[in-house]
C-alpha atoms as a PDB file:
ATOM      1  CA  UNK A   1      82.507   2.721   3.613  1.00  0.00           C
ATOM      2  CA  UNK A   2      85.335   5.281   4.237  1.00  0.00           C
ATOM      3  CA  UNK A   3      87.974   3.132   4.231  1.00  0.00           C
ATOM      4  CA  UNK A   4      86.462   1.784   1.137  1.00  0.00           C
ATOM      5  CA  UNK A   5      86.893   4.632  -0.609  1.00  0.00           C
ATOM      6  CA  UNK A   6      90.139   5.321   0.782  1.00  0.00           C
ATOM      7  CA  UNK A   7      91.556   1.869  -0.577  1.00  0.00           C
ATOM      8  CA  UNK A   8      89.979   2.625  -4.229  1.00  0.00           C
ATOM      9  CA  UNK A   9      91.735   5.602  -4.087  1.00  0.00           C
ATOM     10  CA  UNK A  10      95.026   4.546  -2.987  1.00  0.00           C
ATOM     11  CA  UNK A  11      95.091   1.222  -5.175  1.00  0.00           C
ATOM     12  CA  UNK A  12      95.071   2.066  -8.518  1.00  0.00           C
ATOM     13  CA  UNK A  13      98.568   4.233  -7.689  1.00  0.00           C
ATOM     14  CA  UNK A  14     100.137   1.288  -5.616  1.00  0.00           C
ATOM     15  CA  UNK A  15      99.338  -0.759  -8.710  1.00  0.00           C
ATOM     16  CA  UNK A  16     100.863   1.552 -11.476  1.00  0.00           C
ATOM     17  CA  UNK A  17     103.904   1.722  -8.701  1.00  0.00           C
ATOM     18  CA  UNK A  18     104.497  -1.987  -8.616  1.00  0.00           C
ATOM     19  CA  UNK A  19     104.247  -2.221 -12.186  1.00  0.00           C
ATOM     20  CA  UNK A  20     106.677   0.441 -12.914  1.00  0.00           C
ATOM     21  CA  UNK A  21     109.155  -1.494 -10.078  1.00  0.00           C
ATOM     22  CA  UNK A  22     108.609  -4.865 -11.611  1.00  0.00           C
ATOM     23  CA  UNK A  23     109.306  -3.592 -15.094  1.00  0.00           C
ATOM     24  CA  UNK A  24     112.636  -1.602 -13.636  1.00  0.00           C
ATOM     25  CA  UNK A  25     113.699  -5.111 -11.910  1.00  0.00           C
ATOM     26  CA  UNK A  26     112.870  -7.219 -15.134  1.00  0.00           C
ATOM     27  CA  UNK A  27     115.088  -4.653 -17.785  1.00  0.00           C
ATOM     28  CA  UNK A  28     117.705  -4.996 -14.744  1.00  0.00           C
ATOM     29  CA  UNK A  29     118.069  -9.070 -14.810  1.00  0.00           C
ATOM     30  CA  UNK A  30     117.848  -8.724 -18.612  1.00  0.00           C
ATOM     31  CA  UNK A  31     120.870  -6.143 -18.497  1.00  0.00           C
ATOM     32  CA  UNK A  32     119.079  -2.870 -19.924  1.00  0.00           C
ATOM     33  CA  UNK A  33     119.828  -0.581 -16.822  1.00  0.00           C
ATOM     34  CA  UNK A  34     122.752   2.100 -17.007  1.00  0.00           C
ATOM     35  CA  UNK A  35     125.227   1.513 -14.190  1.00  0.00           C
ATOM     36  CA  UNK A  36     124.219   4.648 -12.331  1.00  0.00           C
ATOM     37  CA  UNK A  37     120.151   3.043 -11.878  1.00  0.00           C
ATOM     38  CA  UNK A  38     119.943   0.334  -9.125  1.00  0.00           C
ATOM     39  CA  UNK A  39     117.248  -2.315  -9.393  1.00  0.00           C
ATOM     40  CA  UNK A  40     114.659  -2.129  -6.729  1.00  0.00           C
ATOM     41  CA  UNK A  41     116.307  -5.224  -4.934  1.00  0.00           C
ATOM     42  CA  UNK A  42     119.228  -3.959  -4.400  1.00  0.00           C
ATOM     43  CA  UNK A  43     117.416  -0.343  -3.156  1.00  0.00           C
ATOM     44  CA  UNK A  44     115.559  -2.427  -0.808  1.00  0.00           C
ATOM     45  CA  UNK A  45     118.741  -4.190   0.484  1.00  0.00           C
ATOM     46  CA  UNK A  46     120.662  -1.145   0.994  1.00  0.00           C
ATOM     47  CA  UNK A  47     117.224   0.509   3.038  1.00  0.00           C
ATOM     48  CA  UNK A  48     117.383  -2.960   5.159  1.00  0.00           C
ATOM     49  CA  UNK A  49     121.412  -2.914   5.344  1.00  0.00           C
ATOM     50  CA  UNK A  50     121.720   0.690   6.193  1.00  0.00           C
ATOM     51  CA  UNK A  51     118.757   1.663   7.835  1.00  0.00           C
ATOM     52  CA  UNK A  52     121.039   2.192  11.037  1.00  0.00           C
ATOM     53  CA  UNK A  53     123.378   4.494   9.292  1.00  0.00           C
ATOM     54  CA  UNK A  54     120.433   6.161   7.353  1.00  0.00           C
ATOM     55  CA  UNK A  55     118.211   7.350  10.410  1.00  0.00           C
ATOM     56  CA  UNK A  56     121.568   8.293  12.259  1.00  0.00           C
ATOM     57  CA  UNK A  57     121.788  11.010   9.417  1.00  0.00           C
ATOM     58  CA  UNK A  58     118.148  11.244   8.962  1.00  0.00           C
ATOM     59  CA  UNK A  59     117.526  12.632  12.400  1.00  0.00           C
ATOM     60  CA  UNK A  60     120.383  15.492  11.652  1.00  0.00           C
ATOM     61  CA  UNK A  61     118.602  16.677   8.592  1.00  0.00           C
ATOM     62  CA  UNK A  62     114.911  16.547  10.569  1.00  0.00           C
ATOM     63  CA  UNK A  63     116.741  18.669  13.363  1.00  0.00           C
ATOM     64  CA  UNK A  64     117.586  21.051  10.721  1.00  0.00           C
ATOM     65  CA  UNK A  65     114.762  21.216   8.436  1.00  0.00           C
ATOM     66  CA  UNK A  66     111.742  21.281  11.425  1.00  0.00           C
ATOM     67  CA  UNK A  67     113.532  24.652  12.735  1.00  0.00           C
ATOM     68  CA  UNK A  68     114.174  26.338   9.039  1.00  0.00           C
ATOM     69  CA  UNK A  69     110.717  25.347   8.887  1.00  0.00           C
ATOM     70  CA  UNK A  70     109.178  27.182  11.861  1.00  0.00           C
ATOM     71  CA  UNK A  71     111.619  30.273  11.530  1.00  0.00           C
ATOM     72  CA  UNK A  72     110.167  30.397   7.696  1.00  0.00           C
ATOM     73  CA  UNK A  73     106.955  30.300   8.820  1.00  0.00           C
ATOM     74  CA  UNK A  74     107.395  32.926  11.481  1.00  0.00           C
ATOM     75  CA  UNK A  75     109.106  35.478   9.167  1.00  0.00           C
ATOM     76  CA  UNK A  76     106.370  35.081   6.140  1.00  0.00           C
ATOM     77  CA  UNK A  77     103.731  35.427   9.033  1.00  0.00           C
ATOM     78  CA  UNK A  78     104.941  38.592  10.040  1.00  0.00           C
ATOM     79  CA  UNK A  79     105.609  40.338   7.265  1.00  0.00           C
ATOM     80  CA  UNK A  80     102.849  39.066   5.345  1.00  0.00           C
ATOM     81  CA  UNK A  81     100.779  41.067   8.778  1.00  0.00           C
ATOM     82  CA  UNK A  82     102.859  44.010   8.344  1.00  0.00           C
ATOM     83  CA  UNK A  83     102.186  44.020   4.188  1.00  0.00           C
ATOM     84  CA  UNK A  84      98.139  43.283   5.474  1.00  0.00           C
ATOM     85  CA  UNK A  85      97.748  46.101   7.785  1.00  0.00           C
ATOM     86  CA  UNK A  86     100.759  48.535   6.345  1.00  0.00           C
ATOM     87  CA  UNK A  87      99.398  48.993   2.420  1.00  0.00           C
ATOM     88  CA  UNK A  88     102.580  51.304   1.691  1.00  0.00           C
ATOM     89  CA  UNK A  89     104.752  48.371   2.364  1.00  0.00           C
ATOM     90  CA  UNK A  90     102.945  45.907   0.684  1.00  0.00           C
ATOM     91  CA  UNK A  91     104.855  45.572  -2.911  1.00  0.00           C
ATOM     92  CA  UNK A  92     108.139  45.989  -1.536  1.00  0.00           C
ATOM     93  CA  UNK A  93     107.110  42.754   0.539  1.00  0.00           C
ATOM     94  CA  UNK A  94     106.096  41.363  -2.620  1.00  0.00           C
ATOM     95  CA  UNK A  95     109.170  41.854  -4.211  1.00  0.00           C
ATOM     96  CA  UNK A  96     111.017  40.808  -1.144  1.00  0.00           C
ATOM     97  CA  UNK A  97     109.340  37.333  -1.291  1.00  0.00           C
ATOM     98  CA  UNK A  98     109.993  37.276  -4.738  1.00  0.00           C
ATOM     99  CA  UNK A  99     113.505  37.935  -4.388  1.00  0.00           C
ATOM    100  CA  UNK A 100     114.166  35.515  -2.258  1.00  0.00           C
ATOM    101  CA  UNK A 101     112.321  32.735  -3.845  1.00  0.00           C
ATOM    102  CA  UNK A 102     114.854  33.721  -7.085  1.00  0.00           C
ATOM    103  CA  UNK A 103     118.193  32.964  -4.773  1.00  0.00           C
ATOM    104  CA  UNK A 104     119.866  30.226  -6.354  1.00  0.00           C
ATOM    105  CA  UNK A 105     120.436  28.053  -3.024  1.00  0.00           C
ATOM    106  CA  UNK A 106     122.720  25.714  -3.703  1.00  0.00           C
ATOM    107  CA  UNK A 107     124.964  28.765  -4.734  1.00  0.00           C
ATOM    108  CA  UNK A 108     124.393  30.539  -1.921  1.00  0.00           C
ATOM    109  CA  UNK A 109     125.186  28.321   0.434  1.00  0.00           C
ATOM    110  CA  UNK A 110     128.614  27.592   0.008  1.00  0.00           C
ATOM    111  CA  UNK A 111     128.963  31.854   0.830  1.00  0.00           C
ATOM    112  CA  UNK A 112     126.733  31.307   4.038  1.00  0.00           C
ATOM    113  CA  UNK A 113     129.425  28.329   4.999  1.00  0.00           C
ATOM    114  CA  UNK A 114     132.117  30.861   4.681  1.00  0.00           C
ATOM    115  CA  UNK A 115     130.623  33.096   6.858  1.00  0.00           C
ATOM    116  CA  UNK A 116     128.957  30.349   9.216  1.00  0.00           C
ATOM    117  CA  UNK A 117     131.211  27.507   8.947  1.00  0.00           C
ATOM    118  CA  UNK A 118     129.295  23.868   8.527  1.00  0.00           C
ATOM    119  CA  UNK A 119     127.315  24.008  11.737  1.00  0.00           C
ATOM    120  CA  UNK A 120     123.785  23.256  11.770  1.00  0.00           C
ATOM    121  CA  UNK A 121     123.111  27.148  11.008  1.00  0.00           C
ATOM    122  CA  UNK A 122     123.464  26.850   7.368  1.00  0.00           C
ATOM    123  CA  UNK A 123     121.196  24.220   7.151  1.00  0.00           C
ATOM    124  CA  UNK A 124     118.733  25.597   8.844  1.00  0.00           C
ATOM    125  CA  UNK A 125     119.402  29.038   7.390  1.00  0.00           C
ATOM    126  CA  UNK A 126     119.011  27.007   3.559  1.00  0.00           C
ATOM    127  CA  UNK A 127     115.782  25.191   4.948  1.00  0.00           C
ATOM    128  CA  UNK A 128     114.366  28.234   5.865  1.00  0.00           C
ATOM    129  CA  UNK A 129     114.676  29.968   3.011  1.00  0.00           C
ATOM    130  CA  UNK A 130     113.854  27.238   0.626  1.00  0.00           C
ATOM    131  CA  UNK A 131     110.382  27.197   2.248  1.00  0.00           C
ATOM    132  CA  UNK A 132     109.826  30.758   2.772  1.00  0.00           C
ATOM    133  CA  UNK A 133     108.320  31.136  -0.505  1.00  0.00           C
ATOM    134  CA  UNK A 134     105.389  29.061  -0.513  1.00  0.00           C
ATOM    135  CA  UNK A 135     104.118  30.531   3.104  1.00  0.00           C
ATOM    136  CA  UNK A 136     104.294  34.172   1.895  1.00  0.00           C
ATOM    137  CA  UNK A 137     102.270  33.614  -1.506  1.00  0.00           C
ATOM    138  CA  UNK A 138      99.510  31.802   0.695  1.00  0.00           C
ATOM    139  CA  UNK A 139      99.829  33.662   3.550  1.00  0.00           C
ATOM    140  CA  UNK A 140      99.298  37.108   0.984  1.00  0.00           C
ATOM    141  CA  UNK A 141      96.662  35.267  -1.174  1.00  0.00           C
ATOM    142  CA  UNK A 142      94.604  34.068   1.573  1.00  0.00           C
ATOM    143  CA  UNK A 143      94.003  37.425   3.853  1.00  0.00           C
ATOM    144  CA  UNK A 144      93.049  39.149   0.235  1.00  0.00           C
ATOM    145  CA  UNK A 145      90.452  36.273  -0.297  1.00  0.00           C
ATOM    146  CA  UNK A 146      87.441  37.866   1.474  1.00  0.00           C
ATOM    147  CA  UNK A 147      84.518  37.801  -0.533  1.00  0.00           C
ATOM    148  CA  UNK A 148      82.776  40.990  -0.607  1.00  0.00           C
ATOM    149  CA  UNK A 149      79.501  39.274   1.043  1.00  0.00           C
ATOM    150  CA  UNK A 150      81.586  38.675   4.004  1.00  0.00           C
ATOM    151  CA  UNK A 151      83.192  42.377   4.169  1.00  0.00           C
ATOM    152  CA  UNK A 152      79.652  43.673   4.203  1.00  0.00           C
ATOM    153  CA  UNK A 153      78.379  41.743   6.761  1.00  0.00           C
ATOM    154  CA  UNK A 154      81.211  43.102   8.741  1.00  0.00           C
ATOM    155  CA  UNK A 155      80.440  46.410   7.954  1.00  0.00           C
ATOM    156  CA  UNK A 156      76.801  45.820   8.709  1.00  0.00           C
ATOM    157  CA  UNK A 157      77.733  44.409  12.049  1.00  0.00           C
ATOM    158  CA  UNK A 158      79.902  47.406  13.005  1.00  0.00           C
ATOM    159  CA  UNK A 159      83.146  44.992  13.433  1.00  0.00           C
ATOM    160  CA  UNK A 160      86.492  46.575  14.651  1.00  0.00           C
ATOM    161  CA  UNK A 161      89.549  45.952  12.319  1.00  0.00           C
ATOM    162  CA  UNK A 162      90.793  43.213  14.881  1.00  0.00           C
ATOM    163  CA  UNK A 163      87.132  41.961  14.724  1.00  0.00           C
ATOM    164  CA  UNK A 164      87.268  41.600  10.966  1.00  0.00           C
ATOM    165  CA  UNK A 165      90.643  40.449  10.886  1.00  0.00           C
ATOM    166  CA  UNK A 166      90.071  37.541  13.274  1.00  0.00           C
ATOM    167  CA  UNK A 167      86.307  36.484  12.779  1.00  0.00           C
ATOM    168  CA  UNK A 168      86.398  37.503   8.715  1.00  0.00           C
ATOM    169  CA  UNK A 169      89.983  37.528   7.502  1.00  0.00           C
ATOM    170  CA  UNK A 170      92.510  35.000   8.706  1.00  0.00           C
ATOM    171  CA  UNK A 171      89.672  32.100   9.119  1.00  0.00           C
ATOM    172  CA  UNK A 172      88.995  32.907   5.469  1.00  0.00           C
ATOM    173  CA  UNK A 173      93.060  32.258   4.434  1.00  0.00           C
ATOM    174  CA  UNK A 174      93.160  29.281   6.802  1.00  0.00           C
ATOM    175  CA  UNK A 175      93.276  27.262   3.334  1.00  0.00           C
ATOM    176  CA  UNK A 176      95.946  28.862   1.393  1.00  0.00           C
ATOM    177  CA  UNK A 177      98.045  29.223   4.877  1.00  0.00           C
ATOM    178  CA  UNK A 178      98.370  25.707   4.810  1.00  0.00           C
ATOM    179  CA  UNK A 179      98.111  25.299   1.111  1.00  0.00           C
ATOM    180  CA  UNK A 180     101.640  26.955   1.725  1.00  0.00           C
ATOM    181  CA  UNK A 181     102.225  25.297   4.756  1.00  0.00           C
ATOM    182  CA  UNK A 182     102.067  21.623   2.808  1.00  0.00           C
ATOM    183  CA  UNK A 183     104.389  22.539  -0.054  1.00  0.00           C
ATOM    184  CA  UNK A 184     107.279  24.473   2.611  1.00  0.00           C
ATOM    185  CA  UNK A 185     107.205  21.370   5.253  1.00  0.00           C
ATOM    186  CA  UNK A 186     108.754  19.565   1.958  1.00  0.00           C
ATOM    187  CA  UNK A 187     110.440  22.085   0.529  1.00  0.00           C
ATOM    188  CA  UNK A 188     112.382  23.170   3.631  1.00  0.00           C
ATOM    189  CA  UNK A 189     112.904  19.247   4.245  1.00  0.00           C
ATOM    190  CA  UNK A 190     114.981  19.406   0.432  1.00  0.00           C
ATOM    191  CA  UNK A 191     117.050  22.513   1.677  1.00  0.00           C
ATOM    192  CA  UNK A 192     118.037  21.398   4.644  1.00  0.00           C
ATOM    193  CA  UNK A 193     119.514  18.668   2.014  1.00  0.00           C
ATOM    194  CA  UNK A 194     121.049  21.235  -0.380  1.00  0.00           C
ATOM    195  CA  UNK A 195     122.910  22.331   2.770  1.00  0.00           C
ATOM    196  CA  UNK A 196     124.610  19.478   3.719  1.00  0.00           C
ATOM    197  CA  UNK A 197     125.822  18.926   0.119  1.00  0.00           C
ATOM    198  CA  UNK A 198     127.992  21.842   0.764  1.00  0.00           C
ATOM    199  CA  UNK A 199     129.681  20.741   3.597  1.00  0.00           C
ATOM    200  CA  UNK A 200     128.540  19.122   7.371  1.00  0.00           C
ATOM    201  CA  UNK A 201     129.650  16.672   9.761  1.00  0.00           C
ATOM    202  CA  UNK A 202     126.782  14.529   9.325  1.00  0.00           C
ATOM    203  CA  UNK A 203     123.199  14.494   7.661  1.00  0.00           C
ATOM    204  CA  UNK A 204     121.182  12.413   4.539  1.00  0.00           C
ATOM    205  CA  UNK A 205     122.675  14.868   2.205  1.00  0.00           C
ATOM    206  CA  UNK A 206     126.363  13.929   3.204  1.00  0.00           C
ATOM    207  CA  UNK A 207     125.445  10.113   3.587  1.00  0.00           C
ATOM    208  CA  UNK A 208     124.377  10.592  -0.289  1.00  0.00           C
ATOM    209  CA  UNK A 209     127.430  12.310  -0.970  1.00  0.00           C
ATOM    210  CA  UNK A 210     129.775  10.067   0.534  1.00  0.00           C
ATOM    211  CA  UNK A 211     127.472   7.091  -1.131  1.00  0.00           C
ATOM    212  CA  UNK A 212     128.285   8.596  -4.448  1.00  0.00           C
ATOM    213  CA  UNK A 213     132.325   9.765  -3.838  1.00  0.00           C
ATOM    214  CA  UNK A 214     132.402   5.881  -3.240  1.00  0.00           C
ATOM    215  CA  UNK A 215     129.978   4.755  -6.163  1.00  0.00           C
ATOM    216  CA  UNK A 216     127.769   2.838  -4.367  1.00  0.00           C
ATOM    217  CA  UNK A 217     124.545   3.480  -6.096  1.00  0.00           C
ATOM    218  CA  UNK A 218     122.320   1.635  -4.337  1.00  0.00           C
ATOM    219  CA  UNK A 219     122.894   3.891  -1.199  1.00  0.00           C
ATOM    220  CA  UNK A 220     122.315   6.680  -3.240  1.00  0.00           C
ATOM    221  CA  UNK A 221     118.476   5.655  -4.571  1.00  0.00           C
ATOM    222  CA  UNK A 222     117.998   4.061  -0.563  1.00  0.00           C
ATOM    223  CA  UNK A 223     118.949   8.067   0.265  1.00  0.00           C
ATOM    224  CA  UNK A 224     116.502   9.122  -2.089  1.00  0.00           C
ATOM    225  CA  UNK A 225     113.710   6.976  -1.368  1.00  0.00           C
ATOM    226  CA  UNK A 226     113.849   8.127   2.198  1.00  0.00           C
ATOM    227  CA  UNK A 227     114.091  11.530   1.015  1.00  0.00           C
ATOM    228  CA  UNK A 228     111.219  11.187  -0.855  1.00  0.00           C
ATOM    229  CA  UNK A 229     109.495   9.447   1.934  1.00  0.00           C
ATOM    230  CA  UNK A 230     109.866  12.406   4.689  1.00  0.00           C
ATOM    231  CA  UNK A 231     109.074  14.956   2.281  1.00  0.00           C
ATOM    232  CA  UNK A 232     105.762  13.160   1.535  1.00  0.00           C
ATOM    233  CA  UNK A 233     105.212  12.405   5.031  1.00  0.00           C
ATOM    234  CA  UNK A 234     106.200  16.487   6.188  1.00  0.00           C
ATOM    235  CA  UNK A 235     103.271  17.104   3.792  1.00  0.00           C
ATOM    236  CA  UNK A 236     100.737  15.017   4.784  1.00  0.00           C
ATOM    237  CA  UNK A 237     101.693  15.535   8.670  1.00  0.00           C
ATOM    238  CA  UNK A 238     100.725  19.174   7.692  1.00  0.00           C
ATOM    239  CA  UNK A 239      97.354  18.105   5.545  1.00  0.00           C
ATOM    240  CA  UNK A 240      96.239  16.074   8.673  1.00  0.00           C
ATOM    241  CA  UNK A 241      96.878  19.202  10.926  1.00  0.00           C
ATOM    242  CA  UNK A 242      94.885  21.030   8.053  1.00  0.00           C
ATOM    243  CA  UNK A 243      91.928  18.565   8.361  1.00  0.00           C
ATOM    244  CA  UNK A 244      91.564  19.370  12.210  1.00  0.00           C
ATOM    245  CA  UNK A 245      92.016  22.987  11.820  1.00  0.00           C
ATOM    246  CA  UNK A 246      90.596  24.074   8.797  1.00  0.00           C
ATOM    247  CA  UNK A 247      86.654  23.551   9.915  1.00  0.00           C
ATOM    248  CA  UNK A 248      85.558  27.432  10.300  1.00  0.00           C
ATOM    249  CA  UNK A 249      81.941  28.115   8.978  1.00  0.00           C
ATOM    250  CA  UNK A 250      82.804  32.150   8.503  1.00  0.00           C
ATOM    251  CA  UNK A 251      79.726  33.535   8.366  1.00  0.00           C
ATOM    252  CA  UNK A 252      78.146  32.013  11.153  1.00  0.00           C
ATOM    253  CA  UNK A 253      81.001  32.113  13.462  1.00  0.00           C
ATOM    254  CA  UNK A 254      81.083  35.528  12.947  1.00  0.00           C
ATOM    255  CA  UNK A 255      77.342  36.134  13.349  1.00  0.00           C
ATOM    256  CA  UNK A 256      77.712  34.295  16.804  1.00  0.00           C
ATOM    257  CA  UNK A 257      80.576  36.039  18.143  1.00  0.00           C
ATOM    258  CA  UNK A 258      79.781  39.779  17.105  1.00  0.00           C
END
């Protein structure tokens, strides 16, 4: 019956997606497609063609993107604790998250190549920002998501901070942690990208910019569609992880362990 309901789910957006290809592949044999939109045949060529070339490159960017993603993770953690349990410092964390979230990346990072050079530090320097953003906001919105039942309970059960923190608080912003979590995995993935544009030795972003320095366009969708791909798969690799984690019943956990 699940997977039932998993296939109704799934099949009326596989069915509006092989429309949509079919119609793309029909205006291409009857000649309607600019030059710079390949027909899903040839996109599926170049995938089969260059799928050497393309995880070669692929693995690069993953390298890349996985650690921008943990050290964004690890800095919105911690200073979204030090903005939970330090009040003062809480809007200038705010506005530091904010401020970074407004860097125009793929400006910055030809500066951070000047002062890095086009190792894999930039990238993961780019990644890491890039997903930064979406940790903080549900990192920030989550521990303030108490509901006011569950902070008198606490108080009713004589909790400690730490006790309120860890049997109240964080199980209560497990959602919009990984709410956050979902949307960085992919963003930091599309950094690591905007990185490589600027200069590297090797990753998807330079195999799409040497595909388009040479005009071959249908390397250039084949790079996308596996961009898209990872991204998509980052996410849900994160929503399964989500599923496993996310299964705290607050009030009665905390009613057990206090």
């Amino acid at each position: 019956m699940r997977r039932m309901n998993l296939i109704l789910k799934v099949a009326p957006a596989l069915a509006t997606m092989l429309v949509f290809l079919a119609a793309v592949q029909m205006l291409w044999f009857a000649g309607r497609l600019p030059i710079t939109v390949a027909p899903p045949s040839a996109i599926i060529g170049a995938l089969i063609s260059g799928n050497g070339a393309l995880w070669f490159h692929l693995q690069t960017t993953l390298v890349a993107a996985l650690l921008g993603f943990a050290v964004c993770c690890a800095a919105a953690i911690i200073l979204t604790l030090v903005a939970h349990f330090v009040p003062l410092l809480r809007d200038f964390i705010n506005n530091l998250a904010v401020a970074i979230y407004a860097l125009p990346l793929i400006a910055l990072a030809p500066t951070l190549v000047i002062w890095f050079g086009t190792g894999p530090t930039v990238r993961v320097i780019i990644a890491a920002l890039a997903g930064f953003y979406p940790v903080m906001v549900g990192c920030l919105q989550g521990l303030q998501a108490t509901e006011s039942a569950g902070r008198e309970l606490m108080r009713v059960l004589a909790a400690s901070p730490w006790q309120r923190f860890r049997l109240l608080e964080l199980p209560t912003a497990m959602p919009f942690v990984f709410s956050g979590l979902k949307i960085s995995a992919a963003s930091a993935f599309l950094g690591a990208i905007v990185a490589e544009w600027t200069g590297a030795e090797r990753g998807l972003g330079m195999f799409m910019a040497y595909a388009l320095f040479s005009f071959n366009v249908p390397q250039v969708w084949a790079a996308m569609v596996v961009c898209v791909i990872t991204a998509l798969a980052s996410y849900l690799a994160v929503a399964g992880i989500e599923r496993v984690v996310v299964t705290w019943d607050v009030p009665e956990q905390a009613r057990g362990a206090l």
